[in-house]
Each structure stands twice: as C-alpha cells, then as structure tokens.
PDB file of N, CA and C in Angstrom:
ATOM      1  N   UNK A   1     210.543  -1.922 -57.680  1.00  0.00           N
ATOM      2  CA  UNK A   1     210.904  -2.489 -56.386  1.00  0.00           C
ATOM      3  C   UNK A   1     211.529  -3.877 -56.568  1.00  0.00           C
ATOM      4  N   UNK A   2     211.074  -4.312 -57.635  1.00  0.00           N
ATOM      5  CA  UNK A   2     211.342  -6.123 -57.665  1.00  0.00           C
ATOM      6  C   UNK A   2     212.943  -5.934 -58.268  1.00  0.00           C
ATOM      7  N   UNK A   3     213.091  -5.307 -58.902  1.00  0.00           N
ATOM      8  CA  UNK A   3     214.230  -4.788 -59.560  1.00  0.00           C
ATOM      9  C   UNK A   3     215.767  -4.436 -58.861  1.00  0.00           C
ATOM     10  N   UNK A   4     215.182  -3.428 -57.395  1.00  0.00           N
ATOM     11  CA  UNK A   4     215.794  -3.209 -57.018  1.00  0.00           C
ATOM     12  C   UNK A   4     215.780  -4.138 -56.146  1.00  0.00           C
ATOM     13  N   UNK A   5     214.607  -5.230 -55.092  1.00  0.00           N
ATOM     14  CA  UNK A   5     215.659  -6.450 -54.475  1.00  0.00           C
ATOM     15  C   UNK A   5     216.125  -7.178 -55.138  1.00  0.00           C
ATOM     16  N   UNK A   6     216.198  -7.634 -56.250  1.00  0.00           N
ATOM     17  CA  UNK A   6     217.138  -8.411 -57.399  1.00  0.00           C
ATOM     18  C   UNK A   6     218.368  -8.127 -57.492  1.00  0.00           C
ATOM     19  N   UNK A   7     218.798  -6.745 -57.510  1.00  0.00           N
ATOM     20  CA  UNK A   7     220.176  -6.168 -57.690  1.00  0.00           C
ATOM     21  C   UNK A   7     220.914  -6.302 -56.083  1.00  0.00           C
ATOM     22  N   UNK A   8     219.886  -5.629 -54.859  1.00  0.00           N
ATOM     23  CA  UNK A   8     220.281  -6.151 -53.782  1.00  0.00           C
ATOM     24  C   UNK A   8     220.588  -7.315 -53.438  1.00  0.00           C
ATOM     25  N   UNK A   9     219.794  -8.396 -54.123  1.00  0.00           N
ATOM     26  CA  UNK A   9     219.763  -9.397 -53.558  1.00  0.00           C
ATOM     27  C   UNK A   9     221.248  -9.823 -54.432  1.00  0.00           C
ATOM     28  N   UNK A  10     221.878  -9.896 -55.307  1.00  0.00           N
ATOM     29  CA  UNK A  10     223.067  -9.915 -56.284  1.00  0.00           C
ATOM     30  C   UNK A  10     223.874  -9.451 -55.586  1.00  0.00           C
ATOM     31  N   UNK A  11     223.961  -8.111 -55.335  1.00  0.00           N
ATOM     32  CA  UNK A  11     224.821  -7.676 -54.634  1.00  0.00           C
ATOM     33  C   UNK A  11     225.758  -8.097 -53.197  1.00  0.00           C
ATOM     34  N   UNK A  12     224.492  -8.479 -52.506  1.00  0.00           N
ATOM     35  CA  UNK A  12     224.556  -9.238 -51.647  1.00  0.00           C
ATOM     36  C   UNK A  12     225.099 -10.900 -51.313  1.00  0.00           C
ATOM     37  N   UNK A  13     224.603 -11.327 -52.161  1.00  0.00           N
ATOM     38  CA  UNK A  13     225.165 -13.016 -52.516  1.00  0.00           C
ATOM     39  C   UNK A  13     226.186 -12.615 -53.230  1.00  0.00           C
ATOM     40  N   UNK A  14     227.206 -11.982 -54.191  1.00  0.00           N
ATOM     41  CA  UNK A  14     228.305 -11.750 -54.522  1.00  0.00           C
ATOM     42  C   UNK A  14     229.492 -11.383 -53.482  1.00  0.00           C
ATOM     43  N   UNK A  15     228.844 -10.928 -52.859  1.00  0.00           N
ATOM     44  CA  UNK A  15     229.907 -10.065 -51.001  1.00  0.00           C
ATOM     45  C   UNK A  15     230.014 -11.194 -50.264  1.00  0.00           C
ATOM     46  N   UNK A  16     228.462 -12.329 -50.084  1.00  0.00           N
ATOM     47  CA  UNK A  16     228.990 -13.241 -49.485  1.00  0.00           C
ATOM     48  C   UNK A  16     229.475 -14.263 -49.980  1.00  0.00           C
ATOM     49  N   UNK A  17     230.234 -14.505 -50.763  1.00  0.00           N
ATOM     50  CA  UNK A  17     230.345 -15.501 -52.019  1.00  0.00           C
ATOM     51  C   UNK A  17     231.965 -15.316 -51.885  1.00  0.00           C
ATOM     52  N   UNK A  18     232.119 -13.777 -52.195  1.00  0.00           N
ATOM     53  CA  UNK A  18     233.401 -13.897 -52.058  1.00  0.00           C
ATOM     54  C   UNK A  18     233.961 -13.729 -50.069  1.00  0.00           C
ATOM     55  N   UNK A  19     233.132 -13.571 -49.337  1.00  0.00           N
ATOM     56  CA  UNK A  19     233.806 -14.092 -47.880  1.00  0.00           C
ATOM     57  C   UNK A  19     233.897 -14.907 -47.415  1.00  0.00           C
ATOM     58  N   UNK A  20     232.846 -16.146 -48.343  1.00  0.00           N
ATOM     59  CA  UNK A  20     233.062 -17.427 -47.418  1.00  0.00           C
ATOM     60  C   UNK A  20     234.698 -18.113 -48.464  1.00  0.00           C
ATOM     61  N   UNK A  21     234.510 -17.817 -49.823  1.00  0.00           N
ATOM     62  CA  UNK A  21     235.844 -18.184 -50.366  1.00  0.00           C
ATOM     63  C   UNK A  21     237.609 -17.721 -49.573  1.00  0.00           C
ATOM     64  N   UNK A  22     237.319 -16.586 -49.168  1.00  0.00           N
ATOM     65  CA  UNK A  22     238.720 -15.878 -48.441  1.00  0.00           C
ATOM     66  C   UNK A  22     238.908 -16.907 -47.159  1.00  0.00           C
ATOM     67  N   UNK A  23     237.691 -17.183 -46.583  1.00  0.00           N
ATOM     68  CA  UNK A  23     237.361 -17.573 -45.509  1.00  0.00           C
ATOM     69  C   UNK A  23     237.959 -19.360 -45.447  1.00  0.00           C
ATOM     70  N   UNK A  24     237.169 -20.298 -46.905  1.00  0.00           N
ATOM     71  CA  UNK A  24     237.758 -21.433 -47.255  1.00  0.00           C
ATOM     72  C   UNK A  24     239.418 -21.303 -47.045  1.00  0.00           C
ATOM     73  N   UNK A  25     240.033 -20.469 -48.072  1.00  0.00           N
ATOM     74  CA  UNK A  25     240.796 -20.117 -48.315  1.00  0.00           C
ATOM     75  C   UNK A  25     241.864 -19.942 -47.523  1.00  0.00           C
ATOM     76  N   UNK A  26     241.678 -19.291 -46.389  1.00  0.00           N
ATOM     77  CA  UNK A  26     242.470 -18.846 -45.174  1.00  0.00           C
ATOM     78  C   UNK A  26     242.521 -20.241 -44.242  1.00  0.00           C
ATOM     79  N   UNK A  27     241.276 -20.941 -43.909  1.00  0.00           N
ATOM     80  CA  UNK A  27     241.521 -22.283 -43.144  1.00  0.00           C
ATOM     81  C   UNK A  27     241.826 -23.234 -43.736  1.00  0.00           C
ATOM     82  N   UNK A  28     242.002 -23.408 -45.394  1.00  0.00           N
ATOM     83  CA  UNK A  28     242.859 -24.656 -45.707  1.00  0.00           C
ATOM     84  C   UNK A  28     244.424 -24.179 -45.689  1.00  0.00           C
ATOM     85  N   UNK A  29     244.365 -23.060 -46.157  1.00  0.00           N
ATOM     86  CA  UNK A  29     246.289 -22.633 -45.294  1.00  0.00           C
ATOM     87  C   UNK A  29     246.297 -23.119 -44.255  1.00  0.00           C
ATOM     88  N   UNK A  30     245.438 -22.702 -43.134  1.00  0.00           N
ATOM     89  CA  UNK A  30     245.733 -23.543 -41.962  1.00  0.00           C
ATOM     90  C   UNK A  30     245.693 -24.589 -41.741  1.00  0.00           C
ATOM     91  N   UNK A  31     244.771 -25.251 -42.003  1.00  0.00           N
ATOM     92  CA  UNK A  31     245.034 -27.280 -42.215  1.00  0.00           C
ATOM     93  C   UNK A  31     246.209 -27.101 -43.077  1.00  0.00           C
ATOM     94  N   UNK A  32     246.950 -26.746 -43.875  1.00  0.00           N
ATOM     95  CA  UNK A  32     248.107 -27.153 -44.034  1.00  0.00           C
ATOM     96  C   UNK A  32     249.505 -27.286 -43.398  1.00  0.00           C
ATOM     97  N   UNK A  33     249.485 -25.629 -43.054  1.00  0.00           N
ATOM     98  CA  UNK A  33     250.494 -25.714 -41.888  1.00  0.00           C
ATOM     99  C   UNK A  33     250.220 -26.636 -40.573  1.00  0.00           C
ATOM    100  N   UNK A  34     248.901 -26.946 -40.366  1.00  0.00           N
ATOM    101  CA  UNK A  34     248.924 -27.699 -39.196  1.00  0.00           C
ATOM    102  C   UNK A  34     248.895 -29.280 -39.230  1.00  0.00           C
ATOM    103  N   UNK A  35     248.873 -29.618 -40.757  1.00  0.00           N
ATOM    104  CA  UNK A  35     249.173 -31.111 -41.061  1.00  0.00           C
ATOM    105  C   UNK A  35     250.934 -30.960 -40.936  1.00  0.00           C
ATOM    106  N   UNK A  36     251.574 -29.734 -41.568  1.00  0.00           N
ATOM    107  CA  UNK A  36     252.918 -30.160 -41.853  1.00  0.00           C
ATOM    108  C   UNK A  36     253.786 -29.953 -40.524  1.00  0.00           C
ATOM    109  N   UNK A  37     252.625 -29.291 -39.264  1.00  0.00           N
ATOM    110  CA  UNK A  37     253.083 -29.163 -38.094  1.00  0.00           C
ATOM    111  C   UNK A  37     253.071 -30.588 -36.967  1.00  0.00           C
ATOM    112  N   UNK A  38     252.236 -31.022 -37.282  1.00  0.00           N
ATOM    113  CA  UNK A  38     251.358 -32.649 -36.787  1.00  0.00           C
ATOM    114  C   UNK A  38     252.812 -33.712 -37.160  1.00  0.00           C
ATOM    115  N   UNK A  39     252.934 -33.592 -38.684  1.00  0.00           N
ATOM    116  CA  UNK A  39     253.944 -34.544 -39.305  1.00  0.00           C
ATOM    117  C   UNK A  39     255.638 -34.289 -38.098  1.00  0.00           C
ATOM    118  N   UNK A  40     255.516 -33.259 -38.352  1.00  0.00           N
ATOM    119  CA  UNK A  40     256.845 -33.034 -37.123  1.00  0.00           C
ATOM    120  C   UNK A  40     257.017 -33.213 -36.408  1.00  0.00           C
ATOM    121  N   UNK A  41     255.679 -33.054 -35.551  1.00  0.00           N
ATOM    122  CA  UNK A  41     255.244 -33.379 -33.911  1.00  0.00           C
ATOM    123  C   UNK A  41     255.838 -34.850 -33.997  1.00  0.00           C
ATOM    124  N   UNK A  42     255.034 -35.692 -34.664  1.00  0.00           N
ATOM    125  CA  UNK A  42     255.281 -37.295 -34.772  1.00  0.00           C
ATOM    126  C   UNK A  42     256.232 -38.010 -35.273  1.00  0.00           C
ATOM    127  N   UNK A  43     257.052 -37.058 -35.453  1.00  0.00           N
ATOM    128  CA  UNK A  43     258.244 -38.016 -36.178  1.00  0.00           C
ATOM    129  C   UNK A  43     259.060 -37.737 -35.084  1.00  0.00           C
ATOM    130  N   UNK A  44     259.640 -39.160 -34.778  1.00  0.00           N
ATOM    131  CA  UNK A  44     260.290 -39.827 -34.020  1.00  0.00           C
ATOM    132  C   UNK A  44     262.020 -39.407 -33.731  1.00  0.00           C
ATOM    133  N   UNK A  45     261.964 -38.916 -32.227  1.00  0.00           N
ATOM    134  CA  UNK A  45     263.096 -38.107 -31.772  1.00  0.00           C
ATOM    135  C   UNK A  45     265.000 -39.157 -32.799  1.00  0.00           C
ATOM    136  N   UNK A  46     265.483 -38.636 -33.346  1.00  0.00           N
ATOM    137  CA  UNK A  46     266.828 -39.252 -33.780  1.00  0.00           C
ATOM    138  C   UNK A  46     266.866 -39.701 -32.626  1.00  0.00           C
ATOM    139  N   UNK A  47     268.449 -40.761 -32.550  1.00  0.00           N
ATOM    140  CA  UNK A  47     268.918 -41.607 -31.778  1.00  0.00           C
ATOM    141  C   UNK A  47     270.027 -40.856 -31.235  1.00  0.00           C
ATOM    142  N   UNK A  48     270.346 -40.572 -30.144  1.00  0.00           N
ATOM    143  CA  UNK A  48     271.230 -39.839 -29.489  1.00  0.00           C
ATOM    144  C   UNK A  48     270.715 -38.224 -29.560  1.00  0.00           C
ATOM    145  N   UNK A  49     269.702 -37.962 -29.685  1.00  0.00           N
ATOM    146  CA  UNK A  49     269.165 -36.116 -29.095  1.00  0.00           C
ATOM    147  C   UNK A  49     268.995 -36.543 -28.141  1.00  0.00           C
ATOM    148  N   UNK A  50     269.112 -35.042 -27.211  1.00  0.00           N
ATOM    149  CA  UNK A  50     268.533 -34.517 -26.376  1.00  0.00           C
ATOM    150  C   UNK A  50     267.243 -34.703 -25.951  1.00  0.00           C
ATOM    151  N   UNK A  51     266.433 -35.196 -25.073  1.00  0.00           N
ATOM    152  CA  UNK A  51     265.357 -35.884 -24.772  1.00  0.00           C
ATOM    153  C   UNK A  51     264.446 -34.065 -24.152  1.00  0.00           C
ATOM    154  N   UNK A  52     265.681 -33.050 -23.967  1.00  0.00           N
ATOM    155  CA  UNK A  52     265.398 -31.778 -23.309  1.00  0.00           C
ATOM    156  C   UNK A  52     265.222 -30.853 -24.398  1.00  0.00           C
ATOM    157  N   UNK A  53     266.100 -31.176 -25.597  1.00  0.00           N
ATOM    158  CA  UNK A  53     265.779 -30.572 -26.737  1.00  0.00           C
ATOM    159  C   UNK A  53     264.230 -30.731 -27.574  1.00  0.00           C
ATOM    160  N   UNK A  54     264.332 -32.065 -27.459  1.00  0.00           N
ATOM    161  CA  UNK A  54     262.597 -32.531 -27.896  1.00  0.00           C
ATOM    162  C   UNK A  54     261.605 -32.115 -27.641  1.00  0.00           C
ATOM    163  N   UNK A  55     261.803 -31.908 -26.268  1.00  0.00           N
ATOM    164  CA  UNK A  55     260.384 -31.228 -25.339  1.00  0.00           C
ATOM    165  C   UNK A  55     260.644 -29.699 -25.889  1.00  0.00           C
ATOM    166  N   UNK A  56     261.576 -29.263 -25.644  1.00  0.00           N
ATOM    167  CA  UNK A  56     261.559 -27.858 -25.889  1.00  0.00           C
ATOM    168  C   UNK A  56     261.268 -27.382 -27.268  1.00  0.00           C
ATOM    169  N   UNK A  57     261.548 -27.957 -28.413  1.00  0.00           N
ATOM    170  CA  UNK A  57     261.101 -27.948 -29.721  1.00  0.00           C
ATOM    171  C   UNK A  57     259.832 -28.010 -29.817  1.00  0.00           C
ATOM    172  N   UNK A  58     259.240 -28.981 -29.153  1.00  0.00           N
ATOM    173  CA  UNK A  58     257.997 -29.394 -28.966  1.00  0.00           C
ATOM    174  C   UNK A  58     256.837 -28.493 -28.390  1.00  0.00           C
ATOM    175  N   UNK A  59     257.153 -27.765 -27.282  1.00  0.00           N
ATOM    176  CA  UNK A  59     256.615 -26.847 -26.830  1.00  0.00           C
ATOM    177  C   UNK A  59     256.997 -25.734 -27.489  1.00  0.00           C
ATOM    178  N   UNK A  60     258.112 -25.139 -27.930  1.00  0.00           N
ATOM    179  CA  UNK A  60     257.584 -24.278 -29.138  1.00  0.00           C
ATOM    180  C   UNK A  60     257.021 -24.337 -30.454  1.00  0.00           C
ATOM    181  N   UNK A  61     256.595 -25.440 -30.572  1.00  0.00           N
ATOM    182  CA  UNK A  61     255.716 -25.553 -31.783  1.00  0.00           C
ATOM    183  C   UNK A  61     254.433 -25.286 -31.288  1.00  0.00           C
ATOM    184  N   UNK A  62     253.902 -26.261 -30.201  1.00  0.00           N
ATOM    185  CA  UNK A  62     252.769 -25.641 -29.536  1.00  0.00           C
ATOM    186  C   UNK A  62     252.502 -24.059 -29.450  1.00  0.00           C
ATOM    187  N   UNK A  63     253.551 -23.098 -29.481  1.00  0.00           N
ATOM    188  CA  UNK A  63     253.483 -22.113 -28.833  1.00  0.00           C
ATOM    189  C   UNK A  63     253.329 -21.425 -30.262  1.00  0.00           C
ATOM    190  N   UNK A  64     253.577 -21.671 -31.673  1.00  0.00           N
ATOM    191  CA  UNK A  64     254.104 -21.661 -32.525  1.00  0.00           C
ATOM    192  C   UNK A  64     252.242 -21.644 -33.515  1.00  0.00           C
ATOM    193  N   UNK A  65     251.659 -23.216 -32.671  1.00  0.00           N
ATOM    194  CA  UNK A  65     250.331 -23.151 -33.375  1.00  0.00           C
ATOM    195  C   UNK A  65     249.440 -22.444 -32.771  1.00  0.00           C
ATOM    196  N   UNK A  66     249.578 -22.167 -31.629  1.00  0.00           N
ATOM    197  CA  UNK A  66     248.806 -21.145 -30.879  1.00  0.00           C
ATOM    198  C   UNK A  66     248.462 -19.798 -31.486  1.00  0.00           C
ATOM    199  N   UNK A  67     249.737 -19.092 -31.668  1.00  0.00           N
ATOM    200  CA  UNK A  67     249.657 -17.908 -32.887  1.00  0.00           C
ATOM    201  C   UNK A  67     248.991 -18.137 -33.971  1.00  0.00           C
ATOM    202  N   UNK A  68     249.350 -19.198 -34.622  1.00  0.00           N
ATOM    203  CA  UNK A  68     248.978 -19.169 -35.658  1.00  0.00           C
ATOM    204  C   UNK A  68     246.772 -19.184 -35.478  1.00  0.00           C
ATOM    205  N   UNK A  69     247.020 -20.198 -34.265  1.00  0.00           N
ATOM    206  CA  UNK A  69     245.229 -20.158 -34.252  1.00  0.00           C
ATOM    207  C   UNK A  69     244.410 -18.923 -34.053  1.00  0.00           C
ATOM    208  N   UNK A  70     245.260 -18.281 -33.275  1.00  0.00           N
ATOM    209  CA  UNK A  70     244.585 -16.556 -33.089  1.00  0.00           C
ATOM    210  C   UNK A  70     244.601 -15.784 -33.751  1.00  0.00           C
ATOM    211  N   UNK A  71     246.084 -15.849 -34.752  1.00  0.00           N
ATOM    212  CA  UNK A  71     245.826 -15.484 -35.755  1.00  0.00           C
ATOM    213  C   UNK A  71     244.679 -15.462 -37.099  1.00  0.00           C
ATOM    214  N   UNK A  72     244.376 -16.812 -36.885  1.00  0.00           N
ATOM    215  CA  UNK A  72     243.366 -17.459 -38.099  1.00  0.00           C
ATOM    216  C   UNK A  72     242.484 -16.770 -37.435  1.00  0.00           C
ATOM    217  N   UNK A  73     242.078 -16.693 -36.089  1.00  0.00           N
ATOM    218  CA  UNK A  73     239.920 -16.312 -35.332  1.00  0.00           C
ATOM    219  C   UNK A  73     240.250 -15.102 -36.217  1.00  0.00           C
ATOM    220  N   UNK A  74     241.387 -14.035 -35.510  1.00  0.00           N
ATOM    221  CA  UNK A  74     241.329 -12.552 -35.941  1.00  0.00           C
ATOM    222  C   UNK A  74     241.141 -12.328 -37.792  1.00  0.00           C
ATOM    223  N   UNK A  75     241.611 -13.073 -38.765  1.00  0.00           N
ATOM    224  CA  UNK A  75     241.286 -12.909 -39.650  1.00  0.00           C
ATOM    225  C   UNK A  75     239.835 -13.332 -40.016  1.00  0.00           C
ATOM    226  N   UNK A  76     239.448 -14.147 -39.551  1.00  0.00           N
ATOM    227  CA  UNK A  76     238.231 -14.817 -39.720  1.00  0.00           C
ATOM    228  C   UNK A  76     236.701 -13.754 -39.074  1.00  0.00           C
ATOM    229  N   UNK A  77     237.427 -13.443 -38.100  1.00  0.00           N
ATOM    230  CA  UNK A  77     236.695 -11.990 -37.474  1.00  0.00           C
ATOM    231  C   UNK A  77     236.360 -11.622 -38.269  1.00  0.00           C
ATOM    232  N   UNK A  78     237.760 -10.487 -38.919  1.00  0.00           N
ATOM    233  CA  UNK A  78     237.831  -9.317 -39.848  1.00  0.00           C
ATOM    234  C   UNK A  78     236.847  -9.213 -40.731  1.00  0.00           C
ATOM    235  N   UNK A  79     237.483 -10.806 -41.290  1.00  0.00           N
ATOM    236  CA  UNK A  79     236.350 -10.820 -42.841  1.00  0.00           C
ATOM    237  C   UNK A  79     235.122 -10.515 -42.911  1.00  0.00           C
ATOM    238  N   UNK A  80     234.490 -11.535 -41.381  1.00  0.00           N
ATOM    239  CA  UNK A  80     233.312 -11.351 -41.336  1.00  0.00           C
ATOM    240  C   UNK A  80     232.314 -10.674 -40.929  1.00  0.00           C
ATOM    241  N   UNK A  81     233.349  -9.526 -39.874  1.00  0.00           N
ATOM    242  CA  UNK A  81     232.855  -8.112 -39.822  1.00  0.00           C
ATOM    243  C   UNK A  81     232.581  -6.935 -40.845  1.00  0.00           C
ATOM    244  N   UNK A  82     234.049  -7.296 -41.887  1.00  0.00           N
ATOM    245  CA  UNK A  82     233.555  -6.331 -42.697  1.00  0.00           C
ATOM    246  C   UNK A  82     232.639  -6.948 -43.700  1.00  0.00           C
ATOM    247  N   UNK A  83     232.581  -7.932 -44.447  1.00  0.00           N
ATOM    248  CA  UNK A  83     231.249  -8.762 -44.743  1.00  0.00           C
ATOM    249  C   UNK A  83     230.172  -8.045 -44.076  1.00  0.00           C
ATOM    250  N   UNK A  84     229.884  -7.797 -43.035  1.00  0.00           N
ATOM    251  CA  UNK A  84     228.749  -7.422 -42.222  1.00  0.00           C
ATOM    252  C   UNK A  84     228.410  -5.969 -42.711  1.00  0.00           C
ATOM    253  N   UNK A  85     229.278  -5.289 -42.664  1.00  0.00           N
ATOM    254  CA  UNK A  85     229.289  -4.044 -42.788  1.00  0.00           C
ATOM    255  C   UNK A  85     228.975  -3.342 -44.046  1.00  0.00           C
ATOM    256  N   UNK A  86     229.642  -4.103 -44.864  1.00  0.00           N
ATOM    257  CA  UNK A  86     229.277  -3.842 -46.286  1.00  0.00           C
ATOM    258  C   UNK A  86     227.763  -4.401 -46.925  1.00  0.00           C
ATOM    259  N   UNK A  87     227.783  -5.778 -45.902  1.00  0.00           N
ATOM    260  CA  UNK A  87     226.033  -6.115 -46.383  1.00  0.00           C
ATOM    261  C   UNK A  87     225.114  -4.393 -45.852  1.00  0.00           C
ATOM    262  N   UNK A  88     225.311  -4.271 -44.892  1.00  0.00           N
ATOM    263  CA  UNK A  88     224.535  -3.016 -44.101  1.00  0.00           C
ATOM    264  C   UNK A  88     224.876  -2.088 -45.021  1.00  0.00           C
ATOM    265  N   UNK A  89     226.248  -1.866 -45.646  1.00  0.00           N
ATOM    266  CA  UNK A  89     225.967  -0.380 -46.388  1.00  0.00           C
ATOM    267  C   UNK A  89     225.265  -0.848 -47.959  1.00  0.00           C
ATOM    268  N   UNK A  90     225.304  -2.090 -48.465  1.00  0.00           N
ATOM    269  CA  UNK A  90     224.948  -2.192 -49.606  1.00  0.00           C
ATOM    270  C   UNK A  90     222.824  -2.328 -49.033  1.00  0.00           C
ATOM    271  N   UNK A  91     222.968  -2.358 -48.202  1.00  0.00           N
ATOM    272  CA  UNK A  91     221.339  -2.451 -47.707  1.00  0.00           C
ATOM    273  C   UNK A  91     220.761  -0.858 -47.289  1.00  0.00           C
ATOM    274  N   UNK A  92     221.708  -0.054 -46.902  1.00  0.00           N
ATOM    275  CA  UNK A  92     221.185   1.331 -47.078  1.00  0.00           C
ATOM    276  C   UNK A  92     221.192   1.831 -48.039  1.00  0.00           C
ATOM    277  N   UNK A  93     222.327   1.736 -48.923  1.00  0.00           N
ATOM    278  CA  UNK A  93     222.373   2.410 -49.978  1.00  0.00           C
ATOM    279  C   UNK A  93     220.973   2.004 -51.050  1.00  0.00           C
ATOM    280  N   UNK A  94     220.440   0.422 -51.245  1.00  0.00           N
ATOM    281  CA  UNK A  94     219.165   0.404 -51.133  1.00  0.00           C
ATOM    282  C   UNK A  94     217.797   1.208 -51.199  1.00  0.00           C
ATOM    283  N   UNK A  95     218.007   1.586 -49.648  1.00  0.00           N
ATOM    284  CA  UNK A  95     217.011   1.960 -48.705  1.00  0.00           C
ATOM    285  C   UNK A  95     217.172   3.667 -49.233  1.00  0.00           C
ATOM    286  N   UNK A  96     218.141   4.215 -49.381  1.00  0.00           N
ATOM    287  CA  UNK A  96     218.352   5.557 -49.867  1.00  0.00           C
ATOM    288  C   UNK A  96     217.822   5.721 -51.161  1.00  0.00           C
ATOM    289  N   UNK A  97     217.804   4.813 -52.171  1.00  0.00           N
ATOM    290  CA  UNK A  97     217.388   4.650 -53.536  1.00  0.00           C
ATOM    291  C   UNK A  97     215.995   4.571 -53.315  1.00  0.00           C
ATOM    292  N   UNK A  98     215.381   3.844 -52.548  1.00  0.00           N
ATOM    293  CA  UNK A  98     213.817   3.249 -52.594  1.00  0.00           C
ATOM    294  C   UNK A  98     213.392   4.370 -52.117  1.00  0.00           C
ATOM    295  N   UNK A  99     213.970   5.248 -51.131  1.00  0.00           N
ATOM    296  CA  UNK A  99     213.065   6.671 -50.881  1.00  0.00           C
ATOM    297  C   UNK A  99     213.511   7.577 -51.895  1.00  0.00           C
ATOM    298  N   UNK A 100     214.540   7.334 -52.507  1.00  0.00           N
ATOM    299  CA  UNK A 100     214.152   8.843 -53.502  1.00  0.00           C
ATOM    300  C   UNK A 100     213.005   8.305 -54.488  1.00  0.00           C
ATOM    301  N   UNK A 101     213.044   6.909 -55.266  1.00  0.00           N
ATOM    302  CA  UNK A 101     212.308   6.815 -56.307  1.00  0.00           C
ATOM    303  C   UNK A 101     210.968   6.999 -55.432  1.00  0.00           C
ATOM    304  N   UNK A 102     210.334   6.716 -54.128  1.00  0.00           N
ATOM    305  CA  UNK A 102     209.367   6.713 -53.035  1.00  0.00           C
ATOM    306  C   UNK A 102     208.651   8.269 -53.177  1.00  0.00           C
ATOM    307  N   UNK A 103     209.888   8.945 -52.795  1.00  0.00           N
ATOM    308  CA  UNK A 103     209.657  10.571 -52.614  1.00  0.00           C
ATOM    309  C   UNK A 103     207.970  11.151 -53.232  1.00  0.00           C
ATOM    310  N   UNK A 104     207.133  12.060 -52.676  1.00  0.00           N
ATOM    311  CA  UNK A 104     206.743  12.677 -53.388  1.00  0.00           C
ATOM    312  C   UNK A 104     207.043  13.972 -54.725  1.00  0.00           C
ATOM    313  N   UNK A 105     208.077  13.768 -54.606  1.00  0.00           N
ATOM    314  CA  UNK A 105     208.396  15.187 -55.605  1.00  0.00           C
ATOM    315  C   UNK A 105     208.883  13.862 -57.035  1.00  0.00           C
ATOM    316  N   UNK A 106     209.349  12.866 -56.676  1.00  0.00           N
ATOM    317  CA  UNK A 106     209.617  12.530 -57.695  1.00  0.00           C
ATOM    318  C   UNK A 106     208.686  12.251 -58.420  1.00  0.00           C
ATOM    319  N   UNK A 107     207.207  11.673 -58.131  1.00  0.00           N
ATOM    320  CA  UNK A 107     206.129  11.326 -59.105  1.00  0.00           C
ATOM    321  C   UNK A 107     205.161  12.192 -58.915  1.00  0.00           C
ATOM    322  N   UNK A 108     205.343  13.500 -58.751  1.00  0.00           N
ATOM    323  CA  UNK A 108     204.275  14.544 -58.511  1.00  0.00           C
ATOM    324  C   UNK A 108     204.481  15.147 -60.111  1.00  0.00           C
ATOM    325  N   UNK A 109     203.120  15.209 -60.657  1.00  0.00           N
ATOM    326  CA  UNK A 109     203.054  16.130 -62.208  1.00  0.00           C
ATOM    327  C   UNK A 109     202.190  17.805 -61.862  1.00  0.00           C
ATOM    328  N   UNK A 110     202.860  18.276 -62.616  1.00  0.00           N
ATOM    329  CA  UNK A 110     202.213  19.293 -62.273  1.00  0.00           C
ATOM    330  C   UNK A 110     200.669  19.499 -63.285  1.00  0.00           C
ATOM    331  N   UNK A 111     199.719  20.358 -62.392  1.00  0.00           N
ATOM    332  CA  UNK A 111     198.300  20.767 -63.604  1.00  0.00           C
ATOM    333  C   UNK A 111     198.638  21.500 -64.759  1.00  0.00           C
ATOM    334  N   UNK A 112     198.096  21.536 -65.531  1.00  0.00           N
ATOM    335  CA  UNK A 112     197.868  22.444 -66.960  1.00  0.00           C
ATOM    336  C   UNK A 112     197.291  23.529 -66.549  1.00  0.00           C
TER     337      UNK A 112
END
C-alpha cells in the first residue's frame, strides 16, 4: 500500500509540476506581449498625426489585448482541467490496482 501511494503520490506531483510550468510559461508570454503592448500605448503620438488615428490605433490595441486575455483564461482553463482529469484518472487507476491486489481470489491458497 505504502508503495503504491508513493508511486501515486509521484505520479501525481509530476502532472502537477509539469501544469503549473505550461501555466508559468503561458503568462510570462503574456507579460510580454503586454509590456511590448504598454510600451506602444505610451509612446508619444509623432508631430503632425492624426489625433483620430491615435485613438483608433489605440482602441484597437485595447481590443487587441482583450483577445489576447481570453485567450490566456481559456488556455489556463484547459490546462487545468485536464490537469484535473488526469489527477482523477491517475487516482483510479490506483484505486483499480488496490482492489485487485485487495481481491479475495488474489490471496486465497488453496488446502492440501
């Protein structure tokens, strides 16, 4: 038994080990694009644009990080649904092992 929560328990901290990394992973892409989106925002309209062009650039960038933020929840979801899912099947599959070795037929001897 100790054996087998050891391997579960491995199993388990390896699945989440690698979701919170995808997870790091995926939101420093996003702090990046959204520093190199920030830097744009703030830099200062040229001399002779369009004051109508600005705004409108401007609001499609907004519109621009918006996607991108829903984008990031929905991946961030994903991961951590299927993270979920796989903890649950690596926890039955478990639970399927502990009743066969459990079983009576498996440690039943027969008489002489």
């Amino acid at each position: 038994a100790q054996e087998r929560g050891a391997e579960l328990f491995t199993l388990a901290s390896e699945l989440i080990v690698k979701t919170a990394r995808a997870i790091w992973e995926s939101q420093s892409e996003l702090l990046r694009l959204e520093t190199e989106q920030a830097a744009k925002a703030f830099a200062p309209p040229k001399i002779g644009e369009d004051p109508g062009t600005t705004v409108s650039a401007y609001c499609f960038q907004a519109h621009e990080q918006t996607d991108r933020m829903i984008a990031q929840m929905r991946r961030v979801n994903d991961l951590l649904r299927d993270c979920g899912w796989q903890l649950f099947a690596i926890y039955a599959e478990s639970l399927r092992q502990g009743a066969k070795q459990a079983s009576p037929s498996a440690g039943r001897t027969t008489k002489p």
